[in-house]
PDB file of N, CA and C in Angstrom:
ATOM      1  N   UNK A   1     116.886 130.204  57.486  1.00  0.00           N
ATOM      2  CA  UNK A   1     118.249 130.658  57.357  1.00  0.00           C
ATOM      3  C   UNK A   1     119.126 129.989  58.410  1.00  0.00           C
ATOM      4  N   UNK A   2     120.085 129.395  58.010  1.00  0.00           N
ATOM      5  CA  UNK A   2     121.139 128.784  58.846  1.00  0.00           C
ATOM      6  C   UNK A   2     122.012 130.129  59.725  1.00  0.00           C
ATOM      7  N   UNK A   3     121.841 129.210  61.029  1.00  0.00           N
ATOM      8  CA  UNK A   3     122.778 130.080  62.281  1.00  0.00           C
ATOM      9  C   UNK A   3     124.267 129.935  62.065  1.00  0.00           C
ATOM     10  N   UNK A   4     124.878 131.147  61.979  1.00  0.00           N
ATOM     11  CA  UNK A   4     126.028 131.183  61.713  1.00  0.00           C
ATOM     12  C   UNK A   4     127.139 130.823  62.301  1.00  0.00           C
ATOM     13  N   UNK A   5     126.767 130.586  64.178  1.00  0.00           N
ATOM     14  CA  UNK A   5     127.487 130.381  65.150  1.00  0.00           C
ATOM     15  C   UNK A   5     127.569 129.146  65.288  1.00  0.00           C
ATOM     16  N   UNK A   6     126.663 128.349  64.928  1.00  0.00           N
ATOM     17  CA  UNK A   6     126.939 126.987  64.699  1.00  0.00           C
ATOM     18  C   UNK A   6     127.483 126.208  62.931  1.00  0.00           C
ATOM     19  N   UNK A   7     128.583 127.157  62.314  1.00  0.00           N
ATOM     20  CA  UNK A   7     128.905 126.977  61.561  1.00  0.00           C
ATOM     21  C   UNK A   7     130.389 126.019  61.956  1.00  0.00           C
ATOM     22  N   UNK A   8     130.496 124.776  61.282  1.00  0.00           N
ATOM     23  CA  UNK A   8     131.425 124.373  61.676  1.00  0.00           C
ATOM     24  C   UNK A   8     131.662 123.165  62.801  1.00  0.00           C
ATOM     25  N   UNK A   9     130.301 123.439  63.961  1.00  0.00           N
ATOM     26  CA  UNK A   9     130.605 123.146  64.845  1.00  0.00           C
ATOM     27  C   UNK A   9     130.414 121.471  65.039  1.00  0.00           C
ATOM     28  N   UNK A  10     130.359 120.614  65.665  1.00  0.00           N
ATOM     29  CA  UNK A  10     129.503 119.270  65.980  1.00  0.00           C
ATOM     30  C   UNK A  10     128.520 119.725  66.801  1.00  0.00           C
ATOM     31  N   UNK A  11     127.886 118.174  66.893  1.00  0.00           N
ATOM     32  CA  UNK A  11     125.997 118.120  67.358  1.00  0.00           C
ATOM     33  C   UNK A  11     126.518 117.989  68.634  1.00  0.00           C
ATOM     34  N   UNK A  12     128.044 117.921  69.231  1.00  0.00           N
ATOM     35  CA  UNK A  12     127.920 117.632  70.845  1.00  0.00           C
ATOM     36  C   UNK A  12     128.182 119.310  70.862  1.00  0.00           C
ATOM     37  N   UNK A  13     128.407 119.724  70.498  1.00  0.00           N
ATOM     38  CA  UNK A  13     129.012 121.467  70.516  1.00  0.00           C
ATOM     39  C   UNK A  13     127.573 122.020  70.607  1.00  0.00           C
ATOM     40  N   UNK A  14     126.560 121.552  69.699  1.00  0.00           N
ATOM     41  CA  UNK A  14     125.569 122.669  69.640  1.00  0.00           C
ATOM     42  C   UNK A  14     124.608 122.362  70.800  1.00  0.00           C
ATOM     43  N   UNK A  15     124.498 120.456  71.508  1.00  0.00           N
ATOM     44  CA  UNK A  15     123.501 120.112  72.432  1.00  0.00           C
ATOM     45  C   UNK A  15     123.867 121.025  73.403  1.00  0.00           C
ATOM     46  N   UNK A  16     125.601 120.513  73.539  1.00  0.00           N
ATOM     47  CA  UNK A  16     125.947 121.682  74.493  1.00  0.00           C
ATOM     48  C   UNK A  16     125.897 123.378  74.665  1.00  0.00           C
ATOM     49  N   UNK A  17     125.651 124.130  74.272  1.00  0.00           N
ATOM     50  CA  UNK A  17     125.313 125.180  73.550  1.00  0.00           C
ATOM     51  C   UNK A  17     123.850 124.949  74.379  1.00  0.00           C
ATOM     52  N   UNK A  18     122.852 124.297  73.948  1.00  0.00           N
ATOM     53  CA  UNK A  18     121.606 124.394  74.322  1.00  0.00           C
ATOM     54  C   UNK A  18     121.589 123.952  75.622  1.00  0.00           C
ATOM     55  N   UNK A  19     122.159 123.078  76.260  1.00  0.00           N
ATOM     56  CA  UNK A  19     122.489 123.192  77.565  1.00  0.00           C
ATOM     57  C   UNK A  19     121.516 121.779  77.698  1.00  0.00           C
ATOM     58  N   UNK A  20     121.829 120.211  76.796  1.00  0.00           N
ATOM     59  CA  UNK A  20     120.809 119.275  76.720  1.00  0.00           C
ATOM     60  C   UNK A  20     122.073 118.232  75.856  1.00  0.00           C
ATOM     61  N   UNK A  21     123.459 118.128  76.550  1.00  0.00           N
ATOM     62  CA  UNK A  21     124.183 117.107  76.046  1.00  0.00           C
ATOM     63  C   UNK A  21     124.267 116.158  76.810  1.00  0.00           C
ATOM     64  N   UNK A  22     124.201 116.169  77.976  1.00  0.00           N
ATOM     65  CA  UNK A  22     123.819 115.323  78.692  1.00  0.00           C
ATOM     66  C   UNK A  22     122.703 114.559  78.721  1.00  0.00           C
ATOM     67  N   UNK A  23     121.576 115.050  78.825  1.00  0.00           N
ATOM     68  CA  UNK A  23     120.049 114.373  78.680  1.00  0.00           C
ATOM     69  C   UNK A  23     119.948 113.776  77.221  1.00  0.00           C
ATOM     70  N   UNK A  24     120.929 114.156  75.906  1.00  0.00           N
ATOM     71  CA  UNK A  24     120.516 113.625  75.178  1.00  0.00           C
ATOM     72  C   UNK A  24     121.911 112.400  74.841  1.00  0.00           C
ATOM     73  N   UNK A  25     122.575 112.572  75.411  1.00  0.00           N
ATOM     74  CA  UNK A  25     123.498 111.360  75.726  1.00  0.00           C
ATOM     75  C   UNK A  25     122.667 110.320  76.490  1.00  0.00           C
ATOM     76  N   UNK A  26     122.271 110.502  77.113  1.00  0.00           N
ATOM     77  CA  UNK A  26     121.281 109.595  78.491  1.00  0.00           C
ATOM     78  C   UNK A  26     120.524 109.059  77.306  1.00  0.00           C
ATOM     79  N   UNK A  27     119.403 109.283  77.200  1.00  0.00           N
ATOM     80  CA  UNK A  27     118.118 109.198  75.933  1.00  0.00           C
ATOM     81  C   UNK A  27     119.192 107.805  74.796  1.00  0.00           C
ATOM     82  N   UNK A  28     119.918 108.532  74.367  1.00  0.00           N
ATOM     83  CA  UNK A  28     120.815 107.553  73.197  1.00  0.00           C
ATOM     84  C   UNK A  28     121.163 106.450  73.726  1.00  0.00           C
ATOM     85  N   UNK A  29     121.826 106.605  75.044  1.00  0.00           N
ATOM     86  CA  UNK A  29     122.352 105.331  75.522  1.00  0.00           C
ATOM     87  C   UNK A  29     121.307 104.342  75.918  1.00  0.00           C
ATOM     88  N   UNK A  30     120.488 104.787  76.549  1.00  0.00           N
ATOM     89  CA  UNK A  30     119.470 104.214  77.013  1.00  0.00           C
ATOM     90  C   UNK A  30     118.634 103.132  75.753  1.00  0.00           C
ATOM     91  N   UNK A  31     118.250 103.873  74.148  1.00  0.00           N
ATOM     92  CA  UNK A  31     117.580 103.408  73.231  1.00  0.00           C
ATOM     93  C   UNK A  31     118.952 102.152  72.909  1.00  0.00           C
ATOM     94  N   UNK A  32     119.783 102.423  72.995  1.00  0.00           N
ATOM     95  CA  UNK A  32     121.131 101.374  72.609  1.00  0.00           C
ATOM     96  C   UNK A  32     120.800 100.048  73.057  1.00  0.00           C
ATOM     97  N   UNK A  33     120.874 100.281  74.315  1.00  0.00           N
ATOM     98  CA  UNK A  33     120.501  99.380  75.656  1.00  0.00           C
ATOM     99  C   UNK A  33     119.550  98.500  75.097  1.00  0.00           C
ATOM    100  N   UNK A  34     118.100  99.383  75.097  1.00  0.00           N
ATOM    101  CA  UNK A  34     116.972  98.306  74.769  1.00  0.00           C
ATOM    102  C   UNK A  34     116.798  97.798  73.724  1.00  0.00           C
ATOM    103  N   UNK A  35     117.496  98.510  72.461  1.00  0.00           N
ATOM    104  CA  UNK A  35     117.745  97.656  70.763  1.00  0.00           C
ATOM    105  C   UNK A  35     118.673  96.382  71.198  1.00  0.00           C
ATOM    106  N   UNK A  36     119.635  96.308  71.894  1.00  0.00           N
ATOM    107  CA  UNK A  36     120.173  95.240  72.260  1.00  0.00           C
ATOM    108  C   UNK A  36     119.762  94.142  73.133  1.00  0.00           C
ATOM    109  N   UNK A  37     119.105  94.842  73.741  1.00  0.00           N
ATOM    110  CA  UNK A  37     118.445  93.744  74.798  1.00  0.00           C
ATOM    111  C   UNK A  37     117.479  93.022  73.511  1.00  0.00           C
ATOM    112  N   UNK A  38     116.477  94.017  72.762  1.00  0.00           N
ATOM    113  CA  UNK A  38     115.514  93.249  72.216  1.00  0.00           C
ATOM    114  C   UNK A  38     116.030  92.620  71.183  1.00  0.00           C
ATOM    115  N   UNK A  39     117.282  92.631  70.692  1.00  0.00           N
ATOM    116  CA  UNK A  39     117.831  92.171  69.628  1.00  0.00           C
ATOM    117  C   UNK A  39     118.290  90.548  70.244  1.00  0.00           C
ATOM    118  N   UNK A  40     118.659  90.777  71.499  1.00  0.00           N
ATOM    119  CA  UNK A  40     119.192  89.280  72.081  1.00  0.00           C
ATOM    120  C   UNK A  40     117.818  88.472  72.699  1.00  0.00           C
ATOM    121  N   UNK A  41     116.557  89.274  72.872  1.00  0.00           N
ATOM    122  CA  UNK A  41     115.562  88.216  73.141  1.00  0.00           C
ATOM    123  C   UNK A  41     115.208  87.483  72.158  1.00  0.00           C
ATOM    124  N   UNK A  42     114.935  88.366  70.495  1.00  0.00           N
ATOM    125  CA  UNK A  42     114.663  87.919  69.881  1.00  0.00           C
ATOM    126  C   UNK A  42     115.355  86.604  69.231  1.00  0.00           C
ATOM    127  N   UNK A  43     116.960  87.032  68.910  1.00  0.00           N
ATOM    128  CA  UNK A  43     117.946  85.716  68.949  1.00  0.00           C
ATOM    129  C   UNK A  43     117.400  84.689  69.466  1.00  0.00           C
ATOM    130  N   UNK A  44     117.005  84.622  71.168  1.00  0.00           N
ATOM    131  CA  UNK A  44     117.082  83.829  71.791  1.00  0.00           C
ATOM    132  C   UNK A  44     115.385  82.903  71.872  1.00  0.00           C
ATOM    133  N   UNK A  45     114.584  83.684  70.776  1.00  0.00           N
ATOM    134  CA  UNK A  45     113.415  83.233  71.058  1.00  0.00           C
ATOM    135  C   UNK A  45     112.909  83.516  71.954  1.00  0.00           C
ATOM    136  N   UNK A  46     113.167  84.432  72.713  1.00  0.00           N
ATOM    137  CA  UNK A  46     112.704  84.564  74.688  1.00  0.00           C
ATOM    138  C   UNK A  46     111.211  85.576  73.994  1.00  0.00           C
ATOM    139  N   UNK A  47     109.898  85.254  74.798  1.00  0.00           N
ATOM    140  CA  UNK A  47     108.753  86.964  74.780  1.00  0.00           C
ATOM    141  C   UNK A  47     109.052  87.081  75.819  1.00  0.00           C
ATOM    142  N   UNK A  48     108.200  88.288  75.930  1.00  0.00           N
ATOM    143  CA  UNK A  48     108.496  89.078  77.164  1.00  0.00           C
ATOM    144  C   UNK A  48     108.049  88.635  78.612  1.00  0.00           C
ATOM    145  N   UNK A  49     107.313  87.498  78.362  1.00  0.00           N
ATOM    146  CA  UNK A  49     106.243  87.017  79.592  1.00  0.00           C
ATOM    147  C   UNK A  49     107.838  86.137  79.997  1.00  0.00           C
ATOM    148  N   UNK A  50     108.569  85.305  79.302  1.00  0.00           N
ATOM    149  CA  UNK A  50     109.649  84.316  79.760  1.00  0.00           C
ATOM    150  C   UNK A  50     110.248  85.568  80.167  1.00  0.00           C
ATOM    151  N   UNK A  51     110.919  86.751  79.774  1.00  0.00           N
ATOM    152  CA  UNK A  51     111.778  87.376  80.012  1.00  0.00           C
ATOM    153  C   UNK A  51     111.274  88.299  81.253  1.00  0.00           C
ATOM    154  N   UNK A  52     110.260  88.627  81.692  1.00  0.00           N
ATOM    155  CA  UNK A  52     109.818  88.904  83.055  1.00  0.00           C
ATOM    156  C   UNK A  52     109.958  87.374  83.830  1.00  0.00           C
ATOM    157  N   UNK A  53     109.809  86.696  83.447  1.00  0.00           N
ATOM    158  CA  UNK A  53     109.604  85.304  84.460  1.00  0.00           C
ATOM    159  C   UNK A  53     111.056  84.757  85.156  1.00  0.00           C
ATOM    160  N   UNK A  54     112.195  85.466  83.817  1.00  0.00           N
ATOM    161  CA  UNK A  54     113.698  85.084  84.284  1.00  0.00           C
ATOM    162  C   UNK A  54     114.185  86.251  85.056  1.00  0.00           C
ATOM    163  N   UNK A  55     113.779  87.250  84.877  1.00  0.00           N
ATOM    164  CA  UNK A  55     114.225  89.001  85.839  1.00  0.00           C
ATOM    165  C   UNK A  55     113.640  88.395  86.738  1.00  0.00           C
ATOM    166  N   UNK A  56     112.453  87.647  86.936  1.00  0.00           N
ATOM    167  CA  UNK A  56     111.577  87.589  88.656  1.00  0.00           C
ATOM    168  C   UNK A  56     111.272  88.982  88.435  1.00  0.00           C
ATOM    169  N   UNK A  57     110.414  89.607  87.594  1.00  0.00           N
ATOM    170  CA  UNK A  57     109.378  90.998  87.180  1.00  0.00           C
ATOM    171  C   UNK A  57     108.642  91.178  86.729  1.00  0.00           C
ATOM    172  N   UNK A  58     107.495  91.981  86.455  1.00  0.00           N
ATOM    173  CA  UNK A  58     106.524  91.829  86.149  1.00  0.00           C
ATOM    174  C   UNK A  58     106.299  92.091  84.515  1.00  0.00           C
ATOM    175  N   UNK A  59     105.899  91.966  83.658  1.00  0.00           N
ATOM    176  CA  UNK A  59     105.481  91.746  81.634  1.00  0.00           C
ATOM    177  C   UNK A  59     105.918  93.282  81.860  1.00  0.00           C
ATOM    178  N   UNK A  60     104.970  93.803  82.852  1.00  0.00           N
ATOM    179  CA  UNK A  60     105.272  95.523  82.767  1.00  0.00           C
ATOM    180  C   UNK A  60     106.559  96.570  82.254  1.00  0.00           C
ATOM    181  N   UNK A  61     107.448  95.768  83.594  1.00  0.00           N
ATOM    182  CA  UNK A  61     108.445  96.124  83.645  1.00  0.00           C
ATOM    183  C   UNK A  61     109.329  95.796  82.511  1.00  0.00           C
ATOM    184  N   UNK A  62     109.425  94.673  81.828  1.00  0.00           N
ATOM    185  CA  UNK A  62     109.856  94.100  80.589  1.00  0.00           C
ATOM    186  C   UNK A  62     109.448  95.478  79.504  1.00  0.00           C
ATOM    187  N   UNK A  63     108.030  96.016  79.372  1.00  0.00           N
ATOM    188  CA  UNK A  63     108.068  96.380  78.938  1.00  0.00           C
ATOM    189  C   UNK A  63     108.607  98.259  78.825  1.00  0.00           C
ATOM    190  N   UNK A  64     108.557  98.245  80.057  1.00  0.00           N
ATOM    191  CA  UNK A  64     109.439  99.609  80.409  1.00  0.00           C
ATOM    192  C   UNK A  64     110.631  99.319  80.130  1.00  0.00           C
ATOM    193  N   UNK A  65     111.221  98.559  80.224  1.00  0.00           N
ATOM    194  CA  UNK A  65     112.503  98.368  79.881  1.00  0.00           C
ATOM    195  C   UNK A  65     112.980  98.785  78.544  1.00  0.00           C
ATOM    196  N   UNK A  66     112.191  97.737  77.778  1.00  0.00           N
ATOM    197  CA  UNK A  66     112.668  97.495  75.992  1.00  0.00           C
ATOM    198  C   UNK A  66     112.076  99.189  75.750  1.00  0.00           C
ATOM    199  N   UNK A  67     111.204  99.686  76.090  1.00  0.00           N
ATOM    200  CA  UNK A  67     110.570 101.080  75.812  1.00  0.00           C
ATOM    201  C   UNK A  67     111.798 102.337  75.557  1.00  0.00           C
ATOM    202  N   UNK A  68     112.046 102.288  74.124  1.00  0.00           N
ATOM    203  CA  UNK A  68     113.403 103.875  74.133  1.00  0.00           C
ATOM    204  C   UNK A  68     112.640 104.982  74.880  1.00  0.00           C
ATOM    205  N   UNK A  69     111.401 105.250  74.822  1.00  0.00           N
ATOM    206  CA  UNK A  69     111.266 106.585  75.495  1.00  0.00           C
ATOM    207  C   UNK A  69     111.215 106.573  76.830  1.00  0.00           C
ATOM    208  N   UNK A  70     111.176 105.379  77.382  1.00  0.00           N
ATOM    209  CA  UNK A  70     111.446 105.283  79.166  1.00  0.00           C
ATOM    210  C   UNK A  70     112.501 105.328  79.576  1.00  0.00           C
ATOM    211  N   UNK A  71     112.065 106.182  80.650  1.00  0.00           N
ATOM    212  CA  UNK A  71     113.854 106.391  81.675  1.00  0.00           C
ATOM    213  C   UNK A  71     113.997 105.676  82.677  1.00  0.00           C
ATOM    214  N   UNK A  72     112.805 104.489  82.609  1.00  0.00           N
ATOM    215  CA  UNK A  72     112.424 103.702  84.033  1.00  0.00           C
ATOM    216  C   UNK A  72     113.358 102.936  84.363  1.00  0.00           C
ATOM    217  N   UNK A  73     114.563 102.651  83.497  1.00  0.00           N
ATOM    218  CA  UNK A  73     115.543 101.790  83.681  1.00  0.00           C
ATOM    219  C   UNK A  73     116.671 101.577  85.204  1.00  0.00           C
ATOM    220  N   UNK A  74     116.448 100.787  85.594  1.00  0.00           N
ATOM    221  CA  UNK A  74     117.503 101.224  87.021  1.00  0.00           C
ATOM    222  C   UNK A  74     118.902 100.137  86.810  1.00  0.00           C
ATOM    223  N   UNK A  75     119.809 100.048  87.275  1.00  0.00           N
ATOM    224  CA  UNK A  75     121.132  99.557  86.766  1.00  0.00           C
ATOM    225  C   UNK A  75     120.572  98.247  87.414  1.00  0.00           C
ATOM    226  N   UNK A  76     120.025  98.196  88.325  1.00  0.00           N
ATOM    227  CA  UNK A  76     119.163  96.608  89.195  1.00  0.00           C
ATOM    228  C   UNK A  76     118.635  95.816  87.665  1.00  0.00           C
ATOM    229  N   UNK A  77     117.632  96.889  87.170  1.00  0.00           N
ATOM    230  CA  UNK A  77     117.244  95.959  86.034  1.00  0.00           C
ATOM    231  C   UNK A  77     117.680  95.491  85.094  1.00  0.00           C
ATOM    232  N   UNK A  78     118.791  96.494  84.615  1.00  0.00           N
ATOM    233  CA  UNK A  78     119.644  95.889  83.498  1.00  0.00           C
ATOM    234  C   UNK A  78     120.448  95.293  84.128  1.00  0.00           C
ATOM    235  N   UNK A  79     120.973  94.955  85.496  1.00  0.00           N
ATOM    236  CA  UNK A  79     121.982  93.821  85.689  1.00  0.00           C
ATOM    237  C   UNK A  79     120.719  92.327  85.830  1.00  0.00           C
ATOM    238  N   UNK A  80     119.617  92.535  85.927  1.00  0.00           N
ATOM    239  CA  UNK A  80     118.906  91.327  85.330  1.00  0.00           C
ATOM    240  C   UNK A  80     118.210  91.167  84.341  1.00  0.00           C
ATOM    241  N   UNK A  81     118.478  91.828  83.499  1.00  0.00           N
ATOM    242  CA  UNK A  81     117.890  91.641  81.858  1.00  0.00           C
ATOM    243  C   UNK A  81     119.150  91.248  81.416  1.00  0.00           C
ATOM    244  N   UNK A  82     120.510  91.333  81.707  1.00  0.00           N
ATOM    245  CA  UNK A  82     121.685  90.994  81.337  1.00  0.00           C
ATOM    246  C   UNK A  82     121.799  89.506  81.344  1.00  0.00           C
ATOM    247  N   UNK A  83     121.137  89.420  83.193  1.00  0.00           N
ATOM    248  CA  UNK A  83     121.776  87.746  82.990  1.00  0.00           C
ATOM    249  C   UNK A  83     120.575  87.011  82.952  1.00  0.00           C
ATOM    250  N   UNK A  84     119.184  87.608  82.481  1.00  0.00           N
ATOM    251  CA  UNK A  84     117.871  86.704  81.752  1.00  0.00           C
ATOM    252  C   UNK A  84     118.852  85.879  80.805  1.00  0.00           C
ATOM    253  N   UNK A  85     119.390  87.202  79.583  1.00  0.00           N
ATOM    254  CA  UNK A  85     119.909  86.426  79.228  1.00  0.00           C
ATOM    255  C   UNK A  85     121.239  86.231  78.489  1.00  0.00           C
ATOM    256  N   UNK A  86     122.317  86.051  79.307  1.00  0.00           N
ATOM    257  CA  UNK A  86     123.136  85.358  79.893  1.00  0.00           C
ATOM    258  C   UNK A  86     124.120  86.172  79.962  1.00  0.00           C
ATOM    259  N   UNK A  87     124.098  87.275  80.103  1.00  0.00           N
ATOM    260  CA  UNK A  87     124.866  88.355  79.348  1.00  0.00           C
ATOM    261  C   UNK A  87     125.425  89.078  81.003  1.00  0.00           C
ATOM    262  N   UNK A  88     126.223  89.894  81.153  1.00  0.00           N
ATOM    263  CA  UNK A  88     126.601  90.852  81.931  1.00  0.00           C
ATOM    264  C   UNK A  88     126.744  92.270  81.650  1.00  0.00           C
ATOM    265  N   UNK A  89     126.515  92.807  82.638  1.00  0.00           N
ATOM    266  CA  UNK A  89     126.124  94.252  82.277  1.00  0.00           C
ATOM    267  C   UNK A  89     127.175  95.027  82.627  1.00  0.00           C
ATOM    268  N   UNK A  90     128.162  95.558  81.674  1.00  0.00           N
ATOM    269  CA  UNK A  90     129.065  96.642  82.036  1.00  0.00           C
ATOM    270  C   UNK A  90     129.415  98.032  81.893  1.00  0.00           C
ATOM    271  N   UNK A  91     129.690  98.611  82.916  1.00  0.00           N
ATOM    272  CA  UNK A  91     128.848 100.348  83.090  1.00  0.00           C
ATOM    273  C   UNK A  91     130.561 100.912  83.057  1.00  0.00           C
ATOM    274  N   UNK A  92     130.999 101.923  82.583  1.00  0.00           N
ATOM    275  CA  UNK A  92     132.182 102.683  82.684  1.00  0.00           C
ATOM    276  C   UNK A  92     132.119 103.884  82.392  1.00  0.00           C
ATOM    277  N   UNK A  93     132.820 104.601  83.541  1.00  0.00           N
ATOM    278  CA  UNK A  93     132.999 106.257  83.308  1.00  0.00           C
ATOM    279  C   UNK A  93     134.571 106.181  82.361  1.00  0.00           C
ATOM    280  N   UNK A  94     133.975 107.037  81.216  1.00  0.00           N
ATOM    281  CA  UNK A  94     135.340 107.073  80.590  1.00  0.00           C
ATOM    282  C   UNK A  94     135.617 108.852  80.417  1.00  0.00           C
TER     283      UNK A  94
END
């Protein structure tokens, strides 16, 4: 049976409500991130062994990176997975 209090409402209304709009904003942005990153290695022909070799990091970390369910991401790494390859990384509070 459908909850009545969430009649109407949006999915940022109800995360919020559950008290998990934030963490699941984080989670989304984050999977964004690494579909794009892996979308531009692939473009670029880069694996992951070149693309640790251009960060100066280890296959590992490459692979924590591209990983949606990891939070291992630090803004260090995506400002060098950005310019592996060739890209810049831009962060804004809006």
């Amino acid at each position: 049976m459908m909850n009545e209090r969430h009649l109407g409402s949006d999915l940022d209304d109800f995360l919020a409500e559950e008290g998990i709009l934030v963490e699941a904003k984080a989670v989304a942005a984050k999977r964004v991130v690494a579909f794009q990153i892996q979308r531009l290695m692939e473009e670029q022909q880069l694996s992951k062994a070149e693309m640790a070799r251009r960060m100066k990091t280890s296959r590992a970390a490459v692979d924590r990176l591209l990983d949606p369910e990891s939070e291992a991401a630090t803004l260090i790494t995506l400002e060098k997975a950005a310019s592996a390859l060739g890209r810049r990384l831009q962060v804004s509070l809006v």
